[in-house]
Protein backbone atom coordinates (compact mmCIF):
# COMPACT_ATOMS: atom_id res chain seq x y z
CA UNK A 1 0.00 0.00 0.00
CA UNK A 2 1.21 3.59 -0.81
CA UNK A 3 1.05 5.95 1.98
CA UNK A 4 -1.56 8.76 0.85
CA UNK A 5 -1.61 12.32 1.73
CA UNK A 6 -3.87 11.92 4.58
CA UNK A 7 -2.55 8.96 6.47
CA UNK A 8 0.96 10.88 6.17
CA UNK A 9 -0.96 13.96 7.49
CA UNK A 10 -2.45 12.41 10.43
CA UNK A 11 1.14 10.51 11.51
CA UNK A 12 3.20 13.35 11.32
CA UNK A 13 0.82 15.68 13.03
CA UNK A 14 0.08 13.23 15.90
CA UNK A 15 4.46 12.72 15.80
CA UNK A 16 4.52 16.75 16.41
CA UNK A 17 1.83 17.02 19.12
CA UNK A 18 3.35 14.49 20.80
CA UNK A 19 7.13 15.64 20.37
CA UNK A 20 8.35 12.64 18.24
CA UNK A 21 9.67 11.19 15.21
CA UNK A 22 6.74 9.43 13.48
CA UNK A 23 8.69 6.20 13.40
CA UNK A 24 8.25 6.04 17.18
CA UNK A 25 4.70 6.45 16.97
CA UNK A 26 1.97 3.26 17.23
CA UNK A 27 1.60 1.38 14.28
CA UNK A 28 -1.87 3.04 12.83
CA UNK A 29 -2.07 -0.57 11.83
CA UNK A 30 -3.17 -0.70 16.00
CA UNK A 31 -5.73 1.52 15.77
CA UNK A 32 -7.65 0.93 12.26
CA UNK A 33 -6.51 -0.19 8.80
CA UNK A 34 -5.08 2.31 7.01
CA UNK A 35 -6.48 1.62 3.81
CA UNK A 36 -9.98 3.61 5.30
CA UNK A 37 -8.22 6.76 5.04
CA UNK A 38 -6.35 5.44 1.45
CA UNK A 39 -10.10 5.03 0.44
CA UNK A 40 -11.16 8.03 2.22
CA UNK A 41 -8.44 10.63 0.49
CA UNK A 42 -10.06 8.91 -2.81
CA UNK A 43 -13.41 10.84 -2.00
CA UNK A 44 -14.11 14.31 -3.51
CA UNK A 45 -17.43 14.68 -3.04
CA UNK A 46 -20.99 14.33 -0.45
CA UNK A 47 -20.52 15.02 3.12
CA UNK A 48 -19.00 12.56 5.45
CA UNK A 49 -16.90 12.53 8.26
CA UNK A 50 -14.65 9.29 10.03
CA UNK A 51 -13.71 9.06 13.86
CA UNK A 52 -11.01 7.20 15.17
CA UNK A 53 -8.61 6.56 18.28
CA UNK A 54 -4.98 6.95 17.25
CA UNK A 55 -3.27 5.92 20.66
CA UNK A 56 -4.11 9.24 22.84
CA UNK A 57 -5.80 11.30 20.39
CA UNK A 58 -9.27 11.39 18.55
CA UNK A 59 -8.77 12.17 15.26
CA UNK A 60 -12.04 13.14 12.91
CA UNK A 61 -11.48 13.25 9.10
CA UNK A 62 -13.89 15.10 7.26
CA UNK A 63 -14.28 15.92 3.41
CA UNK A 64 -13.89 19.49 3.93
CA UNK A 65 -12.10 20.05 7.02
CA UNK A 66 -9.69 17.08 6.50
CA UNK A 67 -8.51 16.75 9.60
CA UNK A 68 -9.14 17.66 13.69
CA UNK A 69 -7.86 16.48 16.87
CA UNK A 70 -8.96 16.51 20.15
CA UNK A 71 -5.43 17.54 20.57
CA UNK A 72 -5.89 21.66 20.60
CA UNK A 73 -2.41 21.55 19.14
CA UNK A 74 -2.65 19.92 16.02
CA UNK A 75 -3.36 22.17 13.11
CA UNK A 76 -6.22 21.33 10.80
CA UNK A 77 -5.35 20.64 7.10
CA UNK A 78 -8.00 21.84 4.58
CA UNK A 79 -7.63 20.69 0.82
């Protein structure tokens, strides 16, 4: 599998809220299987949004906002 845009968005901002270097990180592989979000990043249109547990954060993807955290300091992507 090829690491999309969004998976690689959602590791590296979970690595910088939590001060490390993604490769120390969880597997995401723990959490869900990363192909959702590969299939996810493939949709461009309706409204939809996916919630997940990515070890201490909740992370909601959305169409339009792309990304959120309950982590205050993780920045939101928009496309």
């Amino acid at each position: 599998m090829t690491q999309t845009d969004l998976i690689a968005a959602v590791i590296d901002a979970v690595a910088t809220a939590d001060g490390v270097d993604p490769t120390e990180l969880d597997s995401l592989y723990e959490y869900i299987d990363p192909e959702v979000l590969a299939k996810l990043d493939e949709v461009d249109h309706g409204k939809w949004s996916f919630t997940f547990q990515y070890s201490d954060h909740q992370i909601t993807v959305t169409l339009r906002n792309r990304y959120s955290s309950t982590a205050s300091h993780i920045p939101q992507m928009h496309q």
